[in-house]
Protein backbone atom coordinates (compact mmCIF):
# COMPACT_ATOMS: atom_id res chain seq x y z
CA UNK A 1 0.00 0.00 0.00
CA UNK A 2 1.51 3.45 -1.15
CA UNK A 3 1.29 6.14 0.87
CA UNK A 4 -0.95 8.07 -1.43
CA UNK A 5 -3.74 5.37 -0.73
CA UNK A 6 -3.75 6.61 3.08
CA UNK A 7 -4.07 9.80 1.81
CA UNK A 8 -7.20 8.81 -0.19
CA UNK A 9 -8.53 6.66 2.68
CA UNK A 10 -9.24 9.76 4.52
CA UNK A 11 -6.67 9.53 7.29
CA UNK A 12 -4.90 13.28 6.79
CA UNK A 13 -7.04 15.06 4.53
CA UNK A 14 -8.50 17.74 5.98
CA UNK A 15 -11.93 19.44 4.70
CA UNK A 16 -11.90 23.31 4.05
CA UNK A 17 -14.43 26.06 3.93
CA UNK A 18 -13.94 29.60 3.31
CA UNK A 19 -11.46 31.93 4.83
CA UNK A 20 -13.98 34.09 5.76
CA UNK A 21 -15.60 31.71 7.75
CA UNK A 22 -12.13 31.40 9.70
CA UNK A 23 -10.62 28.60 8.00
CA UNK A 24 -7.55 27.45 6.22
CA UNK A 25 -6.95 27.49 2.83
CA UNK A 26 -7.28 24.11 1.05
CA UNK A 27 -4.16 25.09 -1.45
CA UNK A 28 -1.77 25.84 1.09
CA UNK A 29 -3.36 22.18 3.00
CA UNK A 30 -3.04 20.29 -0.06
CA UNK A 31 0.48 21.62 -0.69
CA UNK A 32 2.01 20.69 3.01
CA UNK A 33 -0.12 17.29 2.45
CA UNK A 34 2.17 16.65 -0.74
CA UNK A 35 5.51 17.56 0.85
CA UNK A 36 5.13 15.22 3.54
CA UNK A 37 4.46 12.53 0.91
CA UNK A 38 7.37 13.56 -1.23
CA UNK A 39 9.19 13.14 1.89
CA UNK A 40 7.72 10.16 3.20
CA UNK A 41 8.53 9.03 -0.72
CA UNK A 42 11.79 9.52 -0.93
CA UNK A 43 12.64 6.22 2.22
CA UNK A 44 11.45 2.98 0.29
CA UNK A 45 9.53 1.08 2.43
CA UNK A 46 10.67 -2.61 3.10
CA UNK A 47 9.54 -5.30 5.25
CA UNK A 48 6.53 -6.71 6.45
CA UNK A 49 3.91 -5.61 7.62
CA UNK A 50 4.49 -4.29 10.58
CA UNK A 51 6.87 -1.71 8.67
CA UNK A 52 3.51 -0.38 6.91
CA UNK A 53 1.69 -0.03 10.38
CA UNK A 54 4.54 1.87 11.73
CA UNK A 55 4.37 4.20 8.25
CA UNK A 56 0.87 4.29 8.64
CA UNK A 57 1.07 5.36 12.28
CA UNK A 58 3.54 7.87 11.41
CA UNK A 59 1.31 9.36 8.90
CA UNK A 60 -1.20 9.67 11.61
CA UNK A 61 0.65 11.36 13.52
CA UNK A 62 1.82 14.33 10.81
CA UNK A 63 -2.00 14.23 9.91
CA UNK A 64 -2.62 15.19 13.36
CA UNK A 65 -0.31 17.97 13.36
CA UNK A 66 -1.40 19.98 10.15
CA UNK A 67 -5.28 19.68 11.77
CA UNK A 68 -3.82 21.60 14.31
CA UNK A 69 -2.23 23.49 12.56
CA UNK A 70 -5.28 24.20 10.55
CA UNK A 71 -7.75 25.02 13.43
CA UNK A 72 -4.77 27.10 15.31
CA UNK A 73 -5.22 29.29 12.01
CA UNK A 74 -9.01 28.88 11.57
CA UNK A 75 -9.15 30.68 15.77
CA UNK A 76 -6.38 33.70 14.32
CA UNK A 77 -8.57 34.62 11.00
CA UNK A 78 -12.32 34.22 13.26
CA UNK A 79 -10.52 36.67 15.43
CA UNK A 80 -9.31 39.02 12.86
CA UNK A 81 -12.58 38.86 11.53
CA UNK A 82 -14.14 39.83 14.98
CA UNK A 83 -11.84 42.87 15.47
CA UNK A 84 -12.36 44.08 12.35
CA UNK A 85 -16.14 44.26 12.85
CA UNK A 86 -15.68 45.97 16.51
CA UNK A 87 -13.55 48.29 14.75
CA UNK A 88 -15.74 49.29 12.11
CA UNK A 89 -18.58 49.79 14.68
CA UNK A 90 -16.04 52.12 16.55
CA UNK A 91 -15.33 53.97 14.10
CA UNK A 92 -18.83 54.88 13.11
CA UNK A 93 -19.52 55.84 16.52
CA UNK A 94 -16.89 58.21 16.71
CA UNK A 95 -18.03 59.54 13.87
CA UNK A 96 -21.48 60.02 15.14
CA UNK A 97 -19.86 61.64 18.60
CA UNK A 98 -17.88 63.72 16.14
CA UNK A 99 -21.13 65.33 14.62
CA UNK A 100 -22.72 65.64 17.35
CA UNK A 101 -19.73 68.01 19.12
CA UNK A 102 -19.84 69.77 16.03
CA UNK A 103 -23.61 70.73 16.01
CA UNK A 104 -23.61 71.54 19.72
CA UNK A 105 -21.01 74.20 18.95
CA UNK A 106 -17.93 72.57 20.40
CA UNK A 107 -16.84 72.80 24.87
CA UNK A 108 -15.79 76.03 26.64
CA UNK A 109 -12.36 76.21 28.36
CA UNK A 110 -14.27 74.65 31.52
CA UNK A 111 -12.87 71.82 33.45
CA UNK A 112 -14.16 68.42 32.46
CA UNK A 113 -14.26 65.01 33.14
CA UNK A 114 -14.11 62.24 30.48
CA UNK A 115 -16.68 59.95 30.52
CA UNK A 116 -16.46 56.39 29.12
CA UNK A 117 -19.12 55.41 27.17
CA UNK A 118 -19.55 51.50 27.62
CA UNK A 119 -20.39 50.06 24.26
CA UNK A 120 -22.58 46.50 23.95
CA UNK A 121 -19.65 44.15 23.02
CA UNK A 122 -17.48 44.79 26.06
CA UNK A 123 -15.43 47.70 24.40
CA UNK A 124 -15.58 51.62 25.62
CA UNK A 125 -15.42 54.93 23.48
CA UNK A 126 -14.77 58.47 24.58
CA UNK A 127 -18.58 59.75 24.75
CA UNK A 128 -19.69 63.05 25.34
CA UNK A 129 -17.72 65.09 28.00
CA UNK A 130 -19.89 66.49 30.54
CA UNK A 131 -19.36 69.48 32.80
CA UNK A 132 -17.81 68.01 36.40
CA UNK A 133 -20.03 68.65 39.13
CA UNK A 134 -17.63 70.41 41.47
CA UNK A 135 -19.86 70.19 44.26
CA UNK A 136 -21.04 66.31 44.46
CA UNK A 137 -18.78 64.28 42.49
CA UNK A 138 -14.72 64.72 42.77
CA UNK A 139 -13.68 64.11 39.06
CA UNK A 140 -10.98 66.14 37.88
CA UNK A 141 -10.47 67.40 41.56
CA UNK A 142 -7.14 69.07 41.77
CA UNK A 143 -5.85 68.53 45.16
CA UNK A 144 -2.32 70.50 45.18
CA UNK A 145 -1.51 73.48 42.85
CA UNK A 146 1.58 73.44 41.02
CA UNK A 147 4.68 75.91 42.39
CA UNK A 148 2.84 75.06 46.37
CA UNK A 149 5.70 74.28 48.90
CA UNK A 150 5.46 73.14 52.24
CA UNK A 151 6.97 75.94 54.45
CA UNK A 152 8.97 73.71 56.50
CA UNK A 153 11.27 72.91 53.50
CA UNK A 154 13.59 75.11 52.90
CA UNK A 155 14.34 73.22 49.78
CA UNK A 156 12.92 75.07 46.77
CA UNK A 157 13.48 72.15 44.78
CA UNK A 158 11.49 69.99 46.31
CA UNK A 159 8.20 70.14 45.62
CA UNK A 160 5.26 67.44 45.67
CA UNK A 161 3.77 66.98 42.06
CA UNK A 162 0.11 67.67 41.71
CA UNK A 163 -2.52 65.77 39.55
CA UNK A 164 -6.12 65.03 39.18
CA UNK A 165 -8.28 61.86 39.97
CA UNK A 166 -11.44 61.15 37.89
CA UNK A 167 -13.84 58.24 37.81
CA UNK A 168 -14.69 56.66 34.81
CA UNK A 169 -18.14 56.52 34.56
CA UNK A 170 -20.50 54.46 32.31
CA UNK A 171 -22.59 56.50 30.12
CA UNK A 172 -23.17 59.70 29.10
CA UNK A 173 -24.99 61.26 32.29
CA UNK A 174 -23.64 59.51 35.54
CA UNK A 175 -23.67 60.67 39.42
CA UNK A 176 -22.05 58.01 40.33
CA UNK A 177 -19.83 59.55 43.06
CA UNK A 178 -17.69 57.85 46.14
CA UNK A 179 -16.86 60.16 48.34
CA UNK A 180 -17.32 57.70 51.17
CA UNK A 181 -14.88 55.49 49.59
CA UNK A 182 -11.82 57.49 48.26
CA UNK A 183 -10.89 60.74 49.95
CA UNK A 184 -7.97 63.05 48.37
CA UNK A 185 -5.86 65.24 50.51
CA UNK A 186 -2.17 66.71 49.65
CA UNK A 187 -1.78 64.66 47.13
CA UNK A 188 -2.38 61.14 49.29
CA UNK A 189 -4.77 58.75 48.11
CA UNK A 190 -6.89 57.38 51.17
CA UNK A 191 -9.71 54.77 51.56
CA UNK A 192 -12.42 55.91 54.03
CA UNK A 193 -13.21 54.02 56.68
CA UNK A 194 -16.07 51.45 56.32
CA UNK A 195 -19.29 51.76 58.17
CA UNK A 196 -20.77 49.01 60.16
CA UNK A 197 -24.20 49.91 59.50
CA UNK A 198 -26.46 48.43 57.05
CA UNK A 199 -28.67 50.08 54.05
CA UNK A 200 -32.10 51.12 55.65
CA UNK A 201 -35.16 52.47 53.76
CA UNK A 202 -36.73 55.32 55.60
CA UNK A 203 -40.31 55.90 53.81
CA UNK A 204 -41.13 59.72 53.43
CA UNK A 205 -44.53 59.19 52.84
CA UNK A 206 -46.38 56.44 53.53
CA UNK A 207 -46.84 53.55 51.27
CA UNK A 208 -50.05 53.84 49.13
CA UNK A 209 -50.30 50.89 46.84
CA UNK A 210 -49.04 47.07 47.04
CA UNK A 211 -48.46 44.44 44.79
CA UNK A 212 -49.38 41.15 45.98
CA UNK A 213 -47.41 38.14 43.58
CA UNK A 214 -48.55 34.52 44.83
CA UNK A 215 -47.69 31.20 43.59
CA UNK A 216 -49.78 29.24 41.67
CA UNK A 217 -51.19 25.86 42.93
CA UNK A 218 -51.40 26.29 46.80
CA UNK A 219 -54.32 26.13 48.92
CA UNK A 220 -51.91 27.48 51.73
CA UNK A 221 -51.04 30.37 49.51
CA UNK A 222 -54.63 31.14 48.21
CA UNK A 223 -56.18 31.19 51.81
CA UNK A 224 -53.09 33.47 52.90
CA UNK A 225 -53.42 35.93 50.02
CA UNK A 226 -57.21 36.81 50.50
CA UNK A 227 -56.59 36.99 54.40
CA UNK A 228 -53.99 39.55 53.48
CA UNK A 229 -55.57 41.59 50.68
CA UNK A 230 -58.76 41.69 53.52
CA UNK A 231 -56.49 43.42 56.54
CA UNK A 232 -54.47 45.50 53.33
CA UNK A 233 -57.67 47.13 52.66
CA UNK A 234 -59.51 47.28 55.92
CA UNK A 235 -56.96 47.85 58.30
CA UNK A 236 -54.40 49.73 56.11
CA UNK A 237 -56.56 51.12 53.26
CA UNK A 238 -54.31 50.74 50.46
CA UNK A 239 -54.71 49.76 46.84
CA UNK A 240 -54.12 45.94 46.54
CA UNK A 241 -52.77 45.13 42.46
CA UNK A 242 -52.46 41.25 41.85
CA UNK A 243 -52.44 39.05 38.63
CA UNK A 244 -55.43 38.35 36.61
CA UNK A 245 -55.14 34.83 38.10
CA UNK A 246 -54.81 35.71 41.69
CA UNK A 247 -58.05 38.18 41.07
CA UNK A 248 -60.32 35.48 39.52
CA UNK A 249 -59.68 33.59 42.54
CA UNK A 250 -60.35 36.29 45.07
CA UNK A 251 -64.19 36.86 43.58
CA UNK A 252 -64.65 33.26 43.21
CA UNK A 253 -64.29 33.30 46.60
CA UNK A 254 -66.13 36.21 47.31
CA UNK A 255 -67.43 39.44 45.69
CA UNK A 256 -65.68 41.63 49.18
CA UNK A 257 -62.97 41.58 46.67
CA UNK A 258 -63.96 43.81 43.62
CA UNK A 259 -61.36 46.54 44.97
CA UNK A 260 -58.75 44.76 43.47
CA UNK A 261 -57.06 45.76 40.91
CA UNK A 262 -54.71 43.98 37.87
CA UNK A 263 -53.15 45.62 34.71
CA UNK A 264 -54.33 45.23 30.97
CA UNK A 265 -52.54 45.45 28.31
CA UNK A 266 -48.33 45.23 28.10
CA UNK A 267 -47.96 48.91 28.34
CA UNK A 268 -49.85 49.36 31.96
CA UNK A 269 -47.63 46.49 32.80
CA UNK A 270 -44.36 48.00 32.10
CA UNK A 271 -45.40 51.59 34.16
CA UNK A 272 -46.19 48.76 36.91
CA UNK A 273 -43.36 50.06 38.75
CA UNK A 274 -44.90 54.12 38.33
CA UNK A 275 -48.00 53.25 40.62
CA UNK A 276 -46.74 50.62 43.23
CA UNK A 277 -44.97 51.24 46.35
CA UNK A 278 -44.21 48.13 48.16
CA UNK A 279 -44.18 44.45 46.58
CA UNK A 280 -45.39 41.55 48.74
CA UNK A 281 -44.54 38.04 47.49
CA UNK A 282 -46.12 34.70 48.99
CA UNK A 283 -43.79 31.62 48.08
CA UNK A 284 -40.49 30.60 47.36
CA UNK A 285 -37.47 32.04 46.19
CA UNK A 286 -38.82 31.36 42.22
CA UNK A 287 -41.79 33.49 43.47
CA UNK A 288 -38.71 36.57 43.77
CA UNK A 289 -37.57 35.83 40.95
CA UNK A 290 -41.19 36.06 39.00
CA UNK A 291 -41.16 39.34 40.92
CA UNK A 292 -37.94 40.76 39.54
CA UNK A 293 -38.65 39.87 36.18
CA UNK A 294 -41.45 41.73 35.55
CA UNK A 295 -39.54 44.91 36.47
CA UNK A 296 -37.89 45.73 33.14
CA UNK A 297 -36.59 49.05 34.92
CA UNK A 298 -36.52 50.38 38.84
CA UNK A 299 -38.00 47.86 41.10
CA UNK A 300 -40.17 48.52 44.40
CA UNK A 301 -38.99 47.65 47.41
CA UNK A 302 -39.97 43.60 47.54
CA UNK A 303 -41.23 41.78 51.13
CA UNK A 304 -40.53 37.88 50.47
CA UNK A 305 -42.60 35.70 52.75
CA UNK A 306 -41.25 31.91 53.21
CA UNK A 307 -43.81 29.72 51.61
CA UNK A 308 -40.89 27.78 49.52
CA UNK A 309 -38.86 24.69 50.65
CA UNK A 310 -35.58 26.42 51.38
CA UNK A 311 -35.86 30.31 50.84
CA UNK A 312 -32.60 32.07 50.71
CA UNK A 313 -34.35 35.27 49.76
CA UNK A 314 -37.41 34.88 51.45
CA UNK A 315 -36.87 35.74 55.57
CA UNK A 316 -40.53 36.90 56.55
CA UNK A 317 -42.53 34.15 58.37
CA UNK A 318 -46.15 34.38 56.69
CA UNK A 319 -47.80 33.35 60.68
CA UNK A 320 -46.50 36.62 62.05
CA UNK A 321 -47.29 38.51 58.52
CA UNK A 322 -49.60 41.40 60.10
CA UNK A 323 -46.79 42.32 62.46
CA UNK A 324 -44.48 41.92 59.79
CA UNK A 325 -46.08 44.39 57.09
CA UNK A 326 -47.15 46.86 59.60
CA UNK A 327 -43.20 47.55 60.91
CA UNK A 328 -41.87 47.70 57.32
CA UNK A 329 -44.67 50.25 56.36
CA UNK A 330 -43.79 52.37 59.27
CA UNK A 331 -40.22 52.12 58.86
CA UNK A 332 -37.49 52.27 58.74
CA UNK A 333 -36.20 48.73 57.41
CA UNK A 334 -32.78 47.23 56.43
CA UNK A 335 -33.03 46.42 52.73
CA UNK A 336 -30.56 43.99 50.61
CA UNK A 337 -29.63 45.86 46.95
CA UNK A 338 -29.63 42.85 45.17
CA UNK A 339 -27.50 43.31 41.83
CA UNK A 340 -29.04 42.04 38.35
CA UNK A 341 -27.34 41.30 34.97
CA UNK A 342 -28.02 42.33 31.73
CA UNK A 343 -27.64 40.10 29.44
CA UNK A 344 -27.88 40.88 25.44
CA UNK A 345 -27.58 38.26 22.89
CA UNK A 346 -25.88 39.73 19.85
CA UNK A 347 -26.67 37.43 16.52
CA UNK A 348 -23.36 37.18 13.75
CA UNK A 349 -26.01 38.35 10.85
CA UNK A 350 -25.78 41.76 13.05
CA UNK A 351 -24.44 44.68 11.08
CA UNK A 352 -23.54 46.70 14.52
CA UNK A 353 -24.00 46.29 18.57
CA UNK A 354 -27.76 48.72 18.11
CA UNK A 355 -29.02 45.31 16.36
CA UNK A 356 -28.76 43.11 19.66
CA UNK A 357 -32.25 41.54 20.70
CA UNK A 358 -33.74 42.76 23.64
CA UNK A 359 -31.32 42.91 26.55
CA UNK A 360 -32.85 40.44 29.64
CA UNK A 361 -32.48 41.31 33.20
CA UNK A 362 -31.53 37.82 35.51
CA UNK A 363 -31.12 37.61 39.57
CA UNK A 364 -29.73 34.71 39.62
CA UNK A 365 -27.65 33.51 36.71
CA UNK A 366 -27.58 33.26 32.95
CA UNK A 367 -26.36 29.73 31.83
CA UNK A 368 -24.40 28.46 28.75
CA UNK A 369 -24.62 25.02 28.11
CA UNK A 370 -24.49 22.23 25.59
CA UNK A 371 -27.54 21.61 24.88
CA UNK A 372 -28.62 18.14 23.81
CA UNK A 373 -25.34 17.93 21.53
CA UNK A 374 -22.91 15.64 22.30
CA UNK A 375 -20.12 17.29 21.49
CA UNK A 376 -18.15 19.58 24.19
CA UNK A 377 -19.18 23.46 24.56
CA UNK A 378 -16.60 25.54 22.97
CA UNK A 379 -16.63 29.71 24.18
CA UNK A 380 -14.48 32.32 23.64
CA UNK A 381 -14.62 34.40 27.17
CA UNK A 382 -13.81 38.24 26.99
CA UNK A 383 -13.75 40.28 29.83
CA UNK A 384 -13.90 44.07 28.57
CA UNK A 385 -10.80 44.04 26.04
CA UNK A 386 -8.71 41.01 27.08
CA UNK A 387 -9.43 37.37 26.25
CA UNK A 388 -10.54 35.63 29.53
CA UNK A 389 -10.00 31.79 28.16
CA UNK A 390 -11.32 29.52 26.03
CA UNK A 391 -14.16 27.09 27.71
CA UNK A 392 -14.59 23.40 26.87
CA UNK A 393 -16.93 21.26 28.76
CA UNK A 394 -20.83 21.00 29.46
CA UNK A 395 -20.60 25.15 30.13
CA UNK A 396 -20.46 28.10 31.99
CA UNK A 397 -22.25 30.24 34.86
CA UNK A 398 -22.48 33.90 34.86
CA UNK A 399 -23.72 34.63 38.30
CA UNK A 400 -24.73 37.27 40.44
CA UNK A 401 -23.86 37.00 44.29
CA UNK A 402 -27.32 36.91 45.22
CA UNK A 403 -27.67 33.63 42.31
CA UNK A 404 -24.42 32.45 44.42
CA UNK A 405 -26.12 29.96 46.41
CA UNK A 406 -28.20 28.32 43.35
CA UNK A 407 -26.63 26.50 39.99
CA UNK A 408 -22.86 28.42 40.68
CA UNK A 409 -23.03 26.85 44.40
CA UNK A 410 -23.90 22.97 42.46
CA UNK A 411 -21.12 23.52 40.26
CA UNK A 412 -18.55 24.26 42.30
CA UNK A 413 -18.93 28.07 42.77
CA UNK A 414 -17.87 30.06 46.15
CA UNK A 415 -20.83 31.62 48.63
CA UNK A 416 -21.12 35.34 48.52
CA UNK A 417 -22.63 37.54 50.40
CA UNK A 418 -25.63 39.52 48.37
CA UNK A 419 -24.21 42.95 48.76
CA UNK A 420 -21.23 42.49 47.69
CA UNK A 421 -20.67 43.72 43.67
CA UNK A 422 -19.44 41.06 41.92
CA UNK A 423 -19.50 38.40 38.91
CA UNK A 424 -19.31 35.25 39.26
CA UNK A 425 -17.77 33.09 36.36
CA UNK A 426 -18.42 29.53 37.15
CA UNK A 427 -17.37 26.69 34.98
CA UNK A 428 -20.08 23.88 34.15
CA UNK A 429 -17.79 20.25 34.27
CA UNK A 430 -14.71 21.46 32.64
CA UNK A 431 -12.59 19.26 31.02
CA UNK A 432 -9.45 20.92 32.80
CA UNK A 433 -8.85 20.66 36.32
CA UNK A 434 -7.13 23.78 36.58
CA UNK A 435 -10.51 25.50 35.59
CA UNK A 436 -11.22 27.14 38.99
CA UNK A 437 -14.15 29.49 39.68
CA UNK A 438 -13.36 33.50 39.59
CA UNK A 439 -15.30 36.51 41.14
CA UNK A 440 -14.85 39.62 38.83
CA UNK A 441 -15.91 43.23 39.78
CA UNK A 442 -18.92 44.69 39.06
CA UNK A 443 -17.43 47.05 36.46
CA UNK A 444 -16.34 44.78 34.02
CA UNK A 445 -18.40 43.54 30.74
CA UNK A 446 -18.56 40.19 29.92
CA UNK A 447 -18.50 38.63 26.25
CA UNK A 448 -18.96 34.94 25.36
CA UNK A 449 -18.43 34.23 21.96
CA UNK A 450 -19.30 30.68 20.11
CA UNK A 451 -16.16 30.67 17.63
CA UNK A 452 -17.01 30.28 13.93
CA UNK A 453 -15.30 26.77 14.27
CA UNK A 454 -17.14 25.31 17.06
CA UNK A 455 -18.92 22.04 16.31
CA UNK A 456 -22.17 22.43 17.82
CA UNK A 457 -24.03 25.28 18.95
CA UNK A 458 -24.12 26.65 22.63
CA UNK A 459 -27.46 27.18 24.26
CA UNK A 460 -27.97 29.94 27.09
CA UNK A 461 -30.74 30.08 29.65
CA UNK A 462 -31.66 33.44 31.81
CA UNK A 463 -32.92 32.70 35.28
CA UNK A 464 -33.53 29.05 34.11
CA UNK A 465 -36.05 29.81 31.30
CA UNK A 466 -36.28 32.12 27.97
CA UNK A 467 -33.61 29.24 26.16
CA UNK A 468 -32.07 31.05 22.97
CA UNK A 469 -29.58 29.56 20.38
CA UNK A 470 -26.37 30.77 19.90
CA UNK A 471 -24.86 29.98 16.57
CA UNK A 472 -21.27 29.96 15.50
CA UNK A 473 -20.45 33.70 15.73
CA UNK A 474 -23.14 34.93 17.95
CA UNK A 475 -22.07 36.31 21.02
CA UNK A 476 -23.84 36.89 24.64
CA UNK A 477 -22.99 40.70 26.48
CA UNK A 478 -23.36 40.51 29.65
CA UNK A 479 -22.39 43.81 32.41
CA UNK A 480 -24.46 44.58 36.14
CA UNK A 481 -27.79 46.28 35.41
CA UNK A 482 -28.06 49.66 36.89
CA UNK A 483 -31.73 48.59 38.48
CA UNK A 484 -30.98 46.31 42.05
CA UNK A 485 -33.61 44.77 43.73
CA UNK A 486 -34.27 46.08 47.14
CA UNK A 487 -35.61 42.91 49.32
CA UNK A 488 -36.59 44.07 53.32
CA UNK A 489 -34.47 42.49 55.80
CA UNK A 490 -36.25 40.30 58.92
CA UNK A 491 -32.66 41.54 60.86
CA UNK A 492 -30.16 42.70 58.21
CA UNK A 493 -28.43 41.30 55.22
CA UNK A 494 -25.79 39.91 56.84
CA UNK A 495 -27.76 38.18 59.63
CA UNK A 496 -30.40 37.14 57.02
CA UNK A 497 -27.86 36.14 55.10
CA UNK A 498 -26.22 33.65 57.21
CA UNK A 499 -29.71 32.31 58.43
CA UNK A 500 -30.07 31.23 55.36
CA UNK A 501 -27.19 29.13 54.57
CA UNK A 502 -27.44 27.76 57.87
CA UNK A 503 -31.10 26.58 57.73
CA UNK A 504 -31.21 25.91 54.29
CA UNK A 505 -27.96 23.64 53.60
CA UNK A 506 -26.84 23.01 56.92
CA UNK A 507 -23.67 24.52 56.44
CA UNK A 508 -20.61 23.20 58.46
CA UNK A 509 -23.02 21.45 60.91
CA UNK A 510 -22.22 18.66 62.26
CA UNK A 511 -21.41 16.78 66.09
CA UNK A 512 -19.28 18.47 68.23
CA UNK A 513 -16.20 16.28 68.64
CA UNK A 514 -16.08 14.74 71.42
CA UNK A 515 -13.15 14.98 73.82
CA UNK A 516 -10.01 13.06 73.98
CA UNK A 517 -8.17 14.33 76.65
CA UNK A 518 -7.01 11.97 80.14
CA UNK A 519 -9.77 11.02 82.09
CA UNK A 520 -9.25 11.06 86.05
CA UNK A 521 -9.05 7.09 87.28
């Protein structure tokens, strides 16, 4: 058997597509193909046939090599490709920003502070430069003026440079300022000291409206929800909004009920958060998360009564729920600011980032998996403008902290506390063992990118429903939401917090150990 004849068989040719599509030429294949016959050629081949499985091994083994070789080049060229479209939708927003200065009539001799302008895919543009506050915010805050000496040197020459601090803000409009955190003074950078007390919600006027959100399919939850909605009205006198659902129930019940009220069409349902004060839910921890989700925007404060199996979110006990209500509508209350992501998928067929689909809000997590393919998930991770890594196995987590103690926690992911403003990037089964869970900061965008060579699809999941595709070149954005949800406290996050773990996965309990010191005879 002549080499050639492997060659036919199919054991080192390699199938092409077009370079656009990321791949390698099939000339410049075909041609490295040849030398190494030439070269495999020019040996005769004598012997048995054991020489023939040794050739045909070794033939394996160079086929092997120009694969990789080929899909090393196929990742380079899909990545060109990718930074050539980012840079073409850079440069037409510049271009746009350019206009724009130019129609406003240019910026006076003012100081300013540059504002970063966060862009969907994880990359940031200079965006319009706004006039700094002064007053509340401490951009461009010049500490110590230039040619200022300390009197006590009598060294002229030495002199303490001066220089200006600014925060890079997202957007165009931001007052965003941290006073508490980062104090300036003679040119020494200093972290404030950090308070002990928690976030508490003082009501200025008293609540007027309440949402009541129930789950579905509970006798226990039914009979709870009408005794509330009756003491809500007679004993409070506010406006009671529910579901359509929960209001068909309340009048089949009886007609003391027709005060209720429910929303009509999509648009009263997205002003929702325009006419209620206070949200009350009856369930689980899914029954905060229904909650959340229908807040596309700012969300009321929510009061999560345990009516779930474990409850991590949910602190309120629903026997004491009269006592309860009436302290958090008097205030004031410790709240949790519970941190959301927005996610936006971003198809390959898009022309620029304003094409995206509909950006969705999750609490908890948005997943990345498989699918039903058997093959491995293949992602390219970007994390603003550097490449993160490259993930292969059944997926990957992006988590808040409050969606710490759900899917990230079953995969391997660390607890965090709620409050604290992070990402979590948790790896589904990776087929690495030095894949090991990270926390990034709040600030950072997230891209995950199916490369143009992956063999199967990926699928991603938001808050464990709304499944979309993503095809070879689609990409997932994904940066914190600037909408938290505010959940009451029973104590305060931290104690709630902690509770929670403790009840709910019995964490670190076990029997004391007993002792094993010398007894007295």
């Amino acid at each position: 058997m002549s080499p050639s004849q492997f060659s036919s068989a199919g054991e080192a040719n390699i199938s092409t597509t077009q370079l656009e599509n990321g791949f390698i030429d099939s000339a410049s294949l075909v041609n490295s193909e040849k030398a190494v016959h030439e070269l495999l050629q020019q040996t005769p081949v004598h012997g048995t046939d054991d020489h023939l499985i040794e050739f045909s091994e070794a033939l394996r083994t160079v086929a092997k090599a120009l694969r990789r070789a080929a899909e090393g080049k196929a990742s380079a060229q899909a990545e060109a490709a990718e930074w050539k479209r980012k840079y073409e939708i850079e440069k037409s927003r510049n271009q746009l920003l350019k206009q724009k200065g130019n129609s406003s009539g240019g910026h006076n001799g003012d100081s300013h502070c540059g504002c970063i302008e966060s862009l969907g895919n994880g990359y940031t543009t200079n965006g319009h430069i706004n006039r700094c506050c002064g007053k509340e915010g401490i951009c461009c805050e010049e500490v110590l003026l230039d040619g200022e000496a300390d009197p006590r040197n009598h060294n002229k020459m030495m002199r303490k440079a001066s220089f200006k601090l600014s925060w890079m803000c997202k957007g165009e409009k931001s007052d965003q300022h941290k006073h508490d955190i980062v104090s300036f003074e003679k040119g020494d950078i200093t972290t404030a000291s950090r308070s002990s007390k928690q976030i508490s919600l003082k009501w200025e006027t008293p609540p007027q409206t309440v949402l009541v959100l129930t789950k579905p399919n509970s006798t226990t939850v039914r009979v709870l929800c009408a005794d509330m909605v009756r003491w809500l009205r007679e004993q409070k006198n506010l406006n009671i909004y529910v579901e359509q659902r929960v209001k068909e129930e309340l009048l089949s019940n009886s007609c003391f009920f027709k005060f209720v009220e429910t929303w009509g069409d999509d648009r009263e349902f997205l002003d929702l958060h325009t006419k209620v004060d206070l949200v009350v839910t009856l369930g689980g921890d899914g029954t905060v998360l229904w909650a959340a989700s229908m807040f596309k925007g700012p969300v009321p404060p929510i009061v999560p009564f345990s009516l779930g199996s474990l409850g991590f979110m949910t602190p309120f006990y629903s026997e004491r729920y009269q006592e309860c209500l009436d302290s958090v509508m008097k205030g004031p209350i410790s709240i949790t600011l519970r941190h959301r992501l927005q996610c936006r998928v971003i198809r390959d067929k898009a022309k620029h980032e304003y094409e995206a689909e509909e950006p969705i809000l999750v609490l908890n997590e948005v997943t990345i998996d498989r699918g039903i393919s058997s093959y491995l998930t293949n992602l390219e991770c970007y994390c603003d403008s550097s490449f993160v890594t490259r993930v292969q196995g059944d997926g990957l987590i992006l988590s808040t902290t409050s969606g710490s103690t759900a899917y990230s926690l079953a995969a391997g992911g660390s607890m965090v506390h709620p409050q604290v403003p992070g990402i979590l990037f948790t790896p589904i089964c990776p087929h690495s063992l030095s894949f090991r869970p990270l926390i990034l900061p709040e600030h950072v965008t997230i891209r995950i990118q199916v490369p143009f060579n992956s063999r199967s699809p990926a699928w991603a999941s938001f808050d464990g429903k709304d499944r979309k595709q993503l095809a070879a070149g689609d990409a997932l954005v994904c940066s914190m939401a600037a909408w938290p949800v505010p959940t009451a406290c029973l104590e305060d996050s931290t104690g709630d917090f902690l509770r929670s773990i403790q009840d709910g996965l019995h964490w670190n309990q076990r029997k004391t150990q007993s002792s094993d010191g010398l007894r007295d005879l």
